[in-house]
N, C-alpha and C. Protein backbone atom coordinates (compact mmCIF):
# COMPACT_ATOMS: atom_id res chain seq x y z
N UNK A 1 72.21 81.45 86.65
CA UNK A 1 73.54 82.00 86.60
C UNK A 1 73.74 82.93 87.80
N UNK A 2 74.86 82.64 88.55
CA UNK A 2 75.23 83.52 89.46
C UNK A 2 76.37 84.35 89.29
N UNK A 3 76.51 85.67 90.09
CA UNK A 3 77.96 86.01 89.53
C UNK A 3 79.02 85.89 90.61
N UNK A 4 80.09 85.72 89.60
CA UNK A 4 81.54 85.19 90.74
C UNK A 4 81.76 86.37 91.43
N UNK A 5 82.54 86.15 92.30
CA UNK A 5 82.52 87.00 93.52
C UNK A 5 83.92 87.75 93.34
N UNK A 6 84.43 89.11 93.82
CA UNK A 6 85.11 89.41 94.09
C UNK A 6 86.39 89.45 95.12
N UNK A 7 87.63 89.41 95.20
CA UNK A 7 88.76 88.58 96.18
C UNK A 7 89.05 89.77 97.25
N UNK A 8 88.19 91.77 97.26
CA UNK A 8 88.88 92.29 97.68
C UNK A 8 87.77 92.53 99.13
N UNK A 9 86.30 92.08 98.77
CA UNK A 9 85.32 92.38 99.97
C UNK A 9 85.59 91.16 100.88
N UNK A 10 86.36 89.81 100.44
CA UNK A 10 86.47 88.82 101.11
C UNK A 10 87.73 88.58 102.26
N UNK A 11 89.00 89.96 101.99
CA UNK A 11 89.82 90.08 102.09
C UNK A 11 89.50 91.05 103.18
N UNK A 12 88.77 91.96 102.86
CA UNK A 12 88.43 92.83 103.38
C UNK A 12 87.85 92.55 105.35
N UNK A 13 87.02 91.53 104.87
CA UNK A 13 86.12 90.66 106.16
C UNK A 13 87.24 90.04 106.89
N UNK A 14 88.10 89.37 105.96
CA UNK A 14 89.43 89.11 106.70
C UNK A 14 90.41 89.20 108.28
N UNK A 15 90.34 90.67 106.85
CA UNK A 15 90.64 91.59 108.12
C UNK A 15 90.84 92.26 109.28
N UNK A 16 89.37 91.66 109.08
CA UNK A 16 88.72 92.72 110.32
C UNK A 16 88.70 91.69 111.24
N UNK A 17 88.92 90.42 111.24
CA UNK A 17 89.48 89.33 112.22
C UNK A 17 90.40 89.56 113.19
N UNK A 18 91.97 89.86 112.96
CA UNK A 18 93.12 90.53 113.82
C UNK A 18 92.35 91.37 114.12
N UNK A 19 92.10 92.76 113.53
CA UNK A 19 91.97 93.67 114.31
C UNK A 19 90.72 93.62 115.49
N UNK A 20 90.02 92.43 115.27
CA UNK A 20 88.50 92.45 116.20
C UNK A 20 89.99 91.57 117.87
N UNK A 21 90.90 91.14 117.48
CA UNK A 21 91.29 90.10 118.30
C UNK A 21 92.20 91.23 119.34
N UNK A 22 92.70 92.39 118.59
CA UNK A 22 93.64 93.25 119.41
C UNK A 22 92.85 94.37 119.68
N UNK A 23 91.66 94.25 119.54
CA UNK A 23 90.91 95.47 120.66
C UNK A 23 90.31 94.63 121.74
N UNK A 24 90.07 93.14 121.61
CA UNK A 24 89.54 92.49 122.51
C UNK A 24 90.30 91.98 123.82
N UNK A 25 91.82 92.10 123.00
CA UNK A 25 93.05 91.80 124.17
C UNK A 25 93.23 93.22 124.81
N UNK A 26 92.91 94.57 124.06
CA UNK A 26 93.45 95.71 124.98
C UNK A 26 92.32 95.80 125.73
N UNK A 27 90.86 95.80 125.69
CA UNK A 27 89.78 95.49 126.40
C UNK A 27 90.30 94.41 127.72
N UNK A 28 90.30 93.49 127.25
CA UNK A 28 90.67 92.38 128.64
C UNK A 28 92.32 93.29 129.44
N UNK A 29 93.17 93.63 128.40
CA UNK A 29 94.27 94.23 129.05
C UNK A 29 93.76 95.55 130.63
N UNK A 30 92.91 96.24 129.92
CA UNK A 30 92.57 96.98 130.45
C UNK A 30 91.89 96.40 131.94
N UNK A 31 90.82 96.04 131.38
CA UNK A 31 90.03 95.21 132.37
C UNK A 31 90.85 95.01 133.91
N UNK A 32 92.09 93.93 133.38
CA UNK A 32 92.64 93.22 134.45
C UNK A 32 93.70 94.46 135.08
N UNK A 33 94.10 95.62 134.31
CA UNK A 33 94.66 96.61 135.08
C UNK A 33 93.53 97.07 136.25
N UNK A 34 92.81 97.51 135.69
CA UNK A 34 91.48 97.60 136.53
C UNK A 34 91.36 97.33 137.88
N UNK A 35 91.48 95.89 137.72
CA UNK A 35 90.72 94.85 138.92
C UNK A 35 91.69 94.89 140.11
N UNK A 36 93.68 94.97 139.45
CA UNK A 36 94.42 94.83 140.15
C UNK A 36 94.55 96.14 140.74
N UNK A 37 95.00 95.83 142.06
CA UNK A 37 95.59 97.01 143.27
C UNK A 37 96.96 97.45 142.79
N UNK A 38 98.13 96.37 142.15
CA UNK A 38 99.40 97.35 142.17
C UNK A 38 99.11 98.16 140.83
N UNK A 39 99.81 99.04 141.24
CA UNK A 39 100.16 99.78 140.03
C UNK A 39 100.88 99.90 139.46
N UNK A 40 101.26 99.26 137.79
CA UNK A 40 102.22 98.81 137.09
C UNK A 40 102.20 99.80 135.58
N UNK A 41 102.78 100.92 135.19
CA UNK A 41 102.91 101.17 133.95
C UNK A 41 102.68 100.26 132.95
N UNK A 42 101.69 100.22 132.19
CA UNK A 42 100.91 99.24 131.08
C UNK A 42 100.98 100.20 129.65
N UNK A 43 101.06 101.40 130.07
CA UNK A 43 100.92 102.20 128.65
C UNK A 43 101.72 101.88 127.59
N UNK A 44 102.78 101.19 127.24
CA UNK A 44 103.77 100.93 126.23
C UNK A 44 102.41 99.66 125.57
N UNK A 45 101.78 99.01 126.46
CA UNK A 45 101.51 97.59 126.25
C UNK A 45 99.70 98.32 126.01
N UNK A 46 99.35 99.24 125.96
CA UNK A 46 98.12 99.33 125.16
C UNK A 46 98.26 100.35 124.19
N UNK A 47 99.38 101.20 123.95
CA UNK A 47 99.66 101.84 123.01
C UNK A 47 100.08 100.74 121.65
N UNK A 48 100.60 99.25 122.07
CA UNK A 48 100.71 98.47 120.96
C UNK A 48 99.72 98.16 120.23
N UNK A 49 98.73 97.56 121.28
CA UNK A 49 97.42 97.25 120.76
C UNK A 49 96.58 97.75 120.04
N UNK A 50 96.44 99.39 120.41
CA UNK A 50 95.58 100.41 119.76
C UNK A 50 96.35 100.26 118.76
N UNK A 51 97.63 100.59 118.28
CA UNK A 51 98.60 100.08 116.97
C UNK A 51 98.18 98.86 115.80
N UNK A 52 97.95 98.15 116.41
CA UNK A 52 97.94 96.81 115.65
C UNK A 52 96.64 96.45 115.50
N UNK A 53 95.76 97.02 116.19
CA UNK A 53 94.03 97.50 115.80
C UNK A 53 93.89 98.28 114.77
N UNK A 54 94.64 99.50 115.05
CA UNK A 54 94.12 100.33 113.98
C UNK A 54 95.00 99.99 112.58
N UNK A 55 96.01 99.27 112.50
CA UNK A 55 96.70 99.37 111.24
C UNK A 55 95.45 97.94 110.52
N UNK A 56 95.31 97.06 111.06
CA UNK A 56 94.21 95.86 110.65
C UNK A 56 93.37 96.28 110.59
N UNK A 57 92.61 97.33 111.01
CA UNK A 57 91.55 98.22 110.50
C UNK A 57 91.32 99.22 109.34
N UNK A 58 92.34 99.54 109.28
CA UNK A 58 93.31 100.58 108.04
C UNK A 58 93.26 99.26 106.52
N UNK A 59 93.74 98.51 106.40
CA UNK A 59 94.10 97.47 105.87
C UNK A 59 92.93 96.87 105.27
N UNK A 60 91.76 96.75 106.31
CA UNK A 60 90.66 96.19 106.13
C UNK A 60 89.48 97.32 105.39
N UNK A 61 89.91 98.71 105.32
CA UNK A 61 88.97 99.94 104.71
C UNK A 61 89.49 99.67 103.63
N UNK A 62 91.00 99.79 103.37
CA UNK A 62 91.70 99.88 101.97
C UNK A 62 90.78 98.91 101.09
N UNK A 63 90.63 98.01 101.63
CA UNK A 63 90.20 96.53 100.87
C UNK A 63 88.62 96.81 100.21
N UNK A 64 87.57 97.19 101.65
CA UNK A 64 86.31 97.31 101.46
C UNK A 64 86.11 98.48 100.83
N UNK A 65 86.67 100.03 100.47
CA UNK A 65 86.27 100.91 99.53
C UNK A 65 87.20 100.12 98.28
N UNK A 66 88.09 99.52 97.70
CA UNK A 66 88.74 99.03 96.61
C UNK A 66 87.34 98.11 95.72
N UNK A 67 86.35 97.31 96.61
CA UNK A 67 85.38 96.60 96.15
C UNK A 67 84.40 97.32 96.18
N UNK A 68 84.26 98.44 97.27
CA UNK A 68 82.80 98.93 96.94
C UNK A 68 82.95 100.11 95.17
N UNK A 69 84.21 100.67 95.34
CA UNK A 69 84.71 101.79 94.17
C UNK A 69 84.39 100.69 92.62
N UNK A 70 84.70 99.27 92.78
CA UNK A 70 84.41 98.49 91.21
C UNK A 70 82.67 98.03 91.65
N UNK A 71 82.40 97.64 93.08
CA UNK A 71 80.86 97.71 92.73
C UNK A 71 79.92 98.56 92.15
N UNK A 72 80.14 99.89 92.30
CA UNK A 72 79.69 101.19 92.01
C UNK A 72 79.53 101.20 90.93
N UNK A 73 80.70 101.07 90.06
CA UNK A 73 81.15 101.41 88.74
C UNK A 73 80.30 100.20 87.55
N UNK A 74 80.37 98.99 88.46
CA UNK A 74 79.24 98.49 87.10
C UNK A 74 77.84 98.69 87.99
N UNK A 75 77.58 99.15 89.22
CA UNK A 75 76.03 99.31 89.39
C UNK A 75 75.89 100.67 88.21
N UNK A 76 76.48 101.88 88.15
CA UNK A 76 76.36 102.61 87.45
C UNK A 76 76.63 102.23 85.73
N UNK A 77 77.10 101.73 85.24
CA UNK A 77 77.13 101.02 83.85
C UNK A 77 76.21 99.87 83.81
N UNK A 78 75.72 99.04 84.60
CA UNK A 78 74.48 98.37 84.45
C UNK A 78 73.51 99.43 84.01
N UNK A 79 72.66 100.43 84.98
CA UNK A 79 72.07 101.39 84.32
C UNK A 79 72.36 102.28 83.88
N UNK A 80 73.36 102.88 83.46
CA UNK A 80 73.29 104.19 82.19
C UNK A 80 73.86 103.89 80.99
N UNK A 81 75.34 101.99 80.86
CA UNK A 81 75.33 101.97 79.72
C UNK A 81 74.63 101.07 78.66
N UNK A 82 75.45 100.49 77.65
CA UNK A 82 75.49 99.30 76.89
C UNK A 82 75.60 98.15 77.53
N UNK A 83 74.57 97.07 77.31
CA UNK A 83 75.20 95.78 77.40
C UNK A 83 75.37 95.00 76.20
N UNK A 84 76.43 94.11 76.27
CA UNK A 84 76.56 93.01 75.55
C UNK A 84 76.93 91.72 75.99
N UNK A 85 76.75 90.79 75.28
CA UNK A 85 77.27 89.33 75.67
C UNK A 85 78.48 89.12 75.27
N UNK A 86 79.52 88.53 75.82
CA UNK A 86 80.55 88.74 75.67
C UNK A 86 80.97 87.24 75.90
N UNK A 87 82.43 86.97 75.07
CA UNK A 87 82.79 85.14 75.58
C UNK A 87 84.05 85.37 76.11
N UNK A 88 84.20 84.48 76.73
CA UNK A 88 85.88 84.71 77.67
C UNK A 88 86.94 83.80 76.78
N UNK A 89 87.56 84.54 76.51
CA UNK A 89 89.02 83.97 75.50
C UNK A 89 89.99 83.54 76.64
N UNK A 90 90.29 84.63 77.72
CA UNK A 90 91.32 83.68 78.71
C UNK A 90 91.59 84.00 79.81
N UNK A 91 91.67 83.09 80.42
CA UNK A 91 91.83 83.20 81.90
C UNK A 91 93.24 83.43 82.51
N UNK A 92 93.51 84.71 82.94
CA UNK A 92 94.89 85.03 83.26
C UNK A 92 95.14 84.83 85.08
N UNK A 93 95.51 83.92 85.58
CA UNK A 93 95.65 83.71 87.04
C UNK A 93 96.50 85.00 87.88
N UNK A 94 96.16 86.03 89.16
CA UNK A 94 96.82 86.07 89.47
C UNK A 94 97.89 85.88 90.51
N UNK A 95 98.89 85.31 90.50
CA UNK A 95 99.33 84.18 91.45
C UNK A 95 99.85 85.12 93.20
N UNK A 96 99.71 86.19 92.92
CA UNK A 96 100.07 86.70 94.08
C UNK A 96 99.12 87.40 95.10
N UNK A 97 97.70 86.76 94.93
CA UNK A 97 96.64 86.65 95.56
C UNK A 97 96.59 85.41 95.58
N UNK A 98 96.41 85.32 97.18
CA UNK A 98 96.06 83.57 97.40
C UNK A 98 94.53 83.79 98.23
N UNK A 99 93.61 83.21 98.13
CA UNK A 99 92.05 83.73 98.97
C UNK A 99 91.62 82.24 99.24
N UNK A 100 92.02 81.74 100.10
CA UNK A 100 91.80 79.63 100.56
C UNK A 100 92.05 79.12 99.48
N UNK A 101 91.37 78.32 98.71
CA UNK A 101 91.29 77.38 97.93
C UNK A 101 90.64 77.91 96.71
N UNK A 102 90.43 79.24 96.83
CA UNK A 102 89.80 79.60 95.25
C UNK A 102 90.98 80.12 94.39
N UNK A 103 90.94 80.27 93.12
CA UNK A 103 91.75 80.82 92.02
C UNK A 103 91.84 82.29 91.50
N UNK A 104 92.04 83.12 91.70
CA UNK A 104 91.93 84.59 91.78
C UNK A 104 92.68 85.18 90.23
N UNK A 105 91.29 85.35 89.77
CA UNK A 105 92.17 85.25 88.12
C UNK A 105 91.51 86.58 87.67
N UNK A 106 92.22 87.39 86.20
CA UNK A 106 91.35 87.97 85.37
C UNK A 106 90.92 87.13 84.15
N UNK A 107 89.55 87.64 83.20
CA UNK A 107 89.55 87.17 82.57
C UNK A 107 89.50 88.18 81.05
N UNK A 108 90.42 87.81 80.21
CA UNK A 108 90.39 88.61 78.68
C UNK A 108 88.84 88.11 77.66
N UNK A 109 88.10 88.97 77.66
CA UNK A 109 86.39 89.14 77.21
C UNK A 109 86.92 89.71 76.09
N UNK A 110 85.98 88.97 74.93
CA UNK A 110 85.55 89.93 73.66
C UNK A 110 84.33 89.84 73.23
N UNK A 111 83.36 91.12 72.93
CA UNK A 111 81.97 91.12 72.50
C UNK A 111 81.94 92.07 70.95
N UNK A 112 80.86 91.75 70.39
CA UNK A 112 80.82 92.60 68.96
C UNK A 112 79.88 93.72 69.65
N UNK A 113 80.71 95.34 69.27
CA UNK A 113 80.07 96.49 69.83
C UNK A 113 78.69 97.12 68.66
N UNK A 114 77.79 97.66 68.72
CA UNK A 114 76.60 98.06 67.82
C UNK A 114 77.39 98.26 65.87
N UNK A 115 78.58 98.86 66.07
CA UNK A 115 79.18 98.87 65.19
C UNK A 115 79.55 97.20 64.00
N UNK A 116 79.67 96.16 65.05
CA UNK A 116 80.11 95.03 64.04
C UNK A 116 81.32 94.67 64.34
N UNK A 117 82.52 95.45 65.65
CA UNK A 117 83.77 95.12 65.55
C UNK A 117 83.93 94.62 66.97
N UNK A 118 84.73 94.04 66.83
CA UNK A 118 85.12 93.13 67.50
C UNK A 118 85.91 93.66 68.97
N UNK A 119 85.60 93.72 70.02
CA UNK A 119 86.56 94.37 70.85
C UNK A 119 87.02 93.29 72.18
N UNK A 120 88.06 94.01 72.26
CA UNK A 120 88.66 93.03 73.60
C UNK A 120 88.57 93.64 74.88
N UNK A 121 88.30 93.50 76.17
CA UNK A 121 88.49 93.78 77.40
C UNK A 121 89.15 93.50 78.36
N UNK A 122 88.94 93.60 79.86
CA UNK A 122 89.56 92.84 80.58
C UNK A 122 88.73 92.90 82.00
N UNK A 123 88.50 92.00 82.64
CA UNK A 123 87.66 91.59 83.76
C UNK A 123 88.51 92.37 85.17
N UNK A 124 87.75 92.91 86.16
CA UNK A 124 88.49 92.99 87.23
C UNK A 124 88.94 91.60 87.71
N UNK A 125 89.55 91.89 89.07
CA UNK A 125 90.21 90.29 89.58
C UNK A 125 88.72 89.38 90.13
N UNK A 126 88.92 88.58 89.71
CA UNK A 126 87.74 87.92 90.33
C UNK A 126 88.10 86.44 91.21
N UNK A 127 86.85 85.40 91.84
CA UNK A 127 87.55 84.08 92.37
C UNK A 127 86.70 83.35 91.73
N UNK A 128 87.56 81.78 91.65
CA UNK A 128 86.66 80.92 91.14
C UNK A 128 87.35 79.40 91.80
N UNK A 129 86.81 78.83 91.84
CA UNK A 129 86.74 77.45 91.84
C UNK A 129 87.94 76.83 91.21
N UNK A 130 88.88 75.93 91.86
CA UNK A 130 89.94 75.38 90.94
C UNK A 130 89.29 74.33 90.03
N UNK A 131 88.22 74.17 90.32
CA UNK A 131 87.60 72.90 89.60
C UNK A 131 87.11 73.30 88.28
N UNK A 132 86.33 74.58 88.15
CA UNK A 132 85.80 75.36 86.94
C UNK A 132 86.86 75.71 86.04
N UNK A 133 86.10 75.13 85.14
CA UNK A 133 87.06 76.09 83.78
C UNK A 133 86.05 77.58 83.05
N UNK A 134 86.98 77.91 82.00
CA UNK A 134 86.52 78.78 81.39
C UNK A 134 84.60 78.51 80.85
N UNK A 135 84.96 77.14 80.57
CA UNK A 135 83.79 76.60 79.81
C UNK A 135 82.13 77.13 80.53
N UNK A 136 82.49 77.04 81.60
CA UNK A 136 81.63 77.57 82.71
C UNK A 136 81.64 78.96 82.83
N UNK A 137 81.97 79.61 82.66
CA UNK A 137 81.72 81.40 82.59
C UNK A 137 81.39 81.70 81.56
N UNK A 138 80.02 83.08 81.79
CA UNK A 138 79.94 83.65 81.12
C UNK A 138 80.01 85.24 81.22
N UNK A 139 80.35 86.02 80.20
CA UNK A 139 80.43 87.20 80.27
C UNK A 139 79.20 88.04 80.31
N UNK A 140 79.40 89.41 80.90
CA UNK A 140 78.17 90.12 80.20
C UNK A 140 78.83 91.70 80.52
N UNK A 141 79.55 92.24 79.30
CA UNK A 141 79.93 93.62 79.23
C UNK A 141 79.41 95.01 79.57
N UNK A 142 79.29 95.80 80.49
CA UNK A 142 78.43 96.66 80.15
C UNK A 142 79.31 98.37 79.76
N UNK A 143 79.29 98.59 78.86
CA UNK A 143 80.05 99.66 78.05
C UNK A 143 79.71 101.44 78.42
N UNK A 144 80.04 101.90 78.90
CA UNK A 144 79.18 103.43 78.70
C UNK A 144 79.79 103.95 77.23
N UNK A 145 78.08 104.25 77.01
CA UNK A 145 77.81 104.83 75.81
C UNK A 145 78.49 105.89 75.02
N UNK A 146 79.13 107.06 75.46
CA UNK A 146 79.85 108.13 75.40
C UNK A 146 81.67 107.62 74.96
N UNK A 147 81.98 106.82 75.72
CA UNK A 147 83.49 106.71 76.21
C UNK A 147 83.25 105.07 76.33
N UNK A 148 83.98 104.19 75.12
CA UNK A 148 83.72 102.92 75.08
C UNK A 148 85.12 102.39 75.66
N UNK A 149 85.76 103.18 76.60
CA UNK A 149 87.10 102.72 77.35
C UNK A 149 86.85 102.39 78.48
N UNK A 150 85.26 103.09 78.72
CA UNK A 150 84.94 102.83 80.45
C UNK A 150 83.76 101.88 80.38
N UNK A 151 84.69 100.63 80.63
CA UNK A 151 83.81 99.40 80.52
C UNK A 151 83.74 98.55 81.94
N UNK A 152 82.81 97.83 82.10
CA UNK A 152 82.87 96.54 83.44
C UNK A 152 82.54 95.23 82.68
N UNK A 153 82.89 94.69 83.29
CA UNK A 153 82.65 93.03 82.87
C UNK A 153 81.76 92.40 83.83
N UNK A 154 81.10 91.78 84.11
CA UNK A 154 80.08 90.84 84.95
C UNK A 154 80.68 89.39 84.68
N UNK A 155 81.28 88.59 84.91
CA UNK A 155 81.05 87.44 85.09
C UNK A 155 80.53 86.33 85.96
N UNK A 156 79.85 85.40 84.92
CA UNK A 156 78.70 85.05 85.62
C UNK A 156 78.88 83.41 85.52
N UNK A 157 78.62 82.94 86.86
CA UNK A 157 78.97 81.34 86.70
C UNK A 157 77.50 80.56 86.26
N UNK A 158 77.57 79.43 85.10
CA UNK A 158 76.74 79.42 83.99
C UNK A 158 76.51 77.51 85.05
N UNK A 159 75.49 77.39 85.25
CA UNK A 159 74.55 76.65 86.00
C UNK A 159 75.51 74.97 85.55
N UNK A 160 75.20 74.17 86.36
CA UNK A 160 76.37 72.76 86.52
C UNK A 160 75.24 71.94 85.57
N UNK A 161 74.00 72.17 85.71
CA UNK A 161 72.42 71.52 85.39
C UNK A 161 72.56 71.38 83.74
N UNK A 162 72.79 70.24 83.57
CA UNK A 162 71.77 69.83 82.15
C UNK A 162 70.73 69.57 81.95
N UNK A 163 69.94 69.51 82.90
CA UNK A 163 68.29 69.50 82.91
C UNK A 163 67.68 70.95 82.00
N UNK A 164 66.61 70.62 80.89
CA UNK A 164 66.30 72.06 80.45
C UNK A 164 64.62 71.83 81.25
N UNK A 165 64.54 72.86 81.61
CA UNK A 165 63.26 72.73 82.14
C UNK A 165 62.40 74.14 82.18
N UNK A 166 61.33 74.34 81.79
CA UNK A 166 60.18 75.22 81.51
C UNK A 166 60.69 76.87 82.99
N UNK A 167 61.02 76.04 83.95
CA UNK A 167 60.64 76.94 84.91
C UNK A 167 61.72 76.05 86.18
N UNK A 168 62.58 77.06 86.81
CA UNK A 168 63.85 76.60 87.75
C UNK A 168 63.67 77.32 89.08
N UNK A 169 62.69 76.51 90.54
CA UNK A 169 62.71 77.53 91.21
C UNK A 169 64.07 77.25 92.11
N UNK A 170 64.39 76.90 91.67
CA UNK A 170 65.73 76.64 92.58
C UNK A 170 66.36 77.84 93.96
């Protein structure tokens, strides 16, 4: 079992594409002011650049602390809370994240807590495969102990293999 990936560190890498492309044009901009003898006012035309660098850079932090702030939060509830197994009741798409060809959905989890009752959750955004269904995920809740409101979800994509076998070094 592996776990599905998140849509905001991928977004994030994205990112940082434009902005790698408009420090590389004010670099060459520069450059060729450089090399040339006339002298032509350019400052409007690298004040854009530094602009459109730093806002794609801006854009691209927002993204990478948004994923590292939910990585944190279940590395820290992996070890200090509860776990449980949990089954996914439903897959809520959300359609105004598009990330290539994957499906950028939440998913609604319910696990039985030490008590016997039944509780419902909700998954951060995650991606998956248009091909996968629910049938293929699995949950794994992890609850802090104190405050059963501050929960994470793990979902975990559950192996394609019908082979049962002793030992998988795959």
């Amino acid at each position: 079992m592996k776990p599905l990936k998140c849509p905001w560190r991928l977004c994030a890498k994205g990112f940082l594409i434009p902005a790698g492309v408009f420090l590389i044009l004010l670099a060459v901009a520069v450059l060729i002011d450089i090399s040339t003898d006339i002298y032509v006012n350019r400052s409007g035309i690298y004040f854009n650049f530094i602009i459109q660098g730093l806002a794609w850079c801006a854009i691209s932090l927002f993204f990478f602390v948004l994923s590292q702030k939910n990585d944190s939060k279940l590395r820290r509830l992996k070890y200090d809370g509860a776990a449980y197994e949990g089954t996914v009741e439903e897959i809520n798409p959300l359609y105004g994240v598009k990330v290539l060809h994957y499906l950028t959905f939440r998913a609604d989890c319910s696990y039985v807590n030490d008590e016997g009752k039944t509780c419902l959750v909700r998954s951060r955004a995650m991606l998956m495969s248009r091909f996968d269904g629910r049938e293929n995920i699995a949950a794994k809740i992890y609850v802090n102990r104190n405050d059963p409101k501050d929960y994470a979800v793990e979902l975990l994509e559950l192996s394609s293999s019908n082979i049962k076998a002793d030992y998988d070094y795959r």
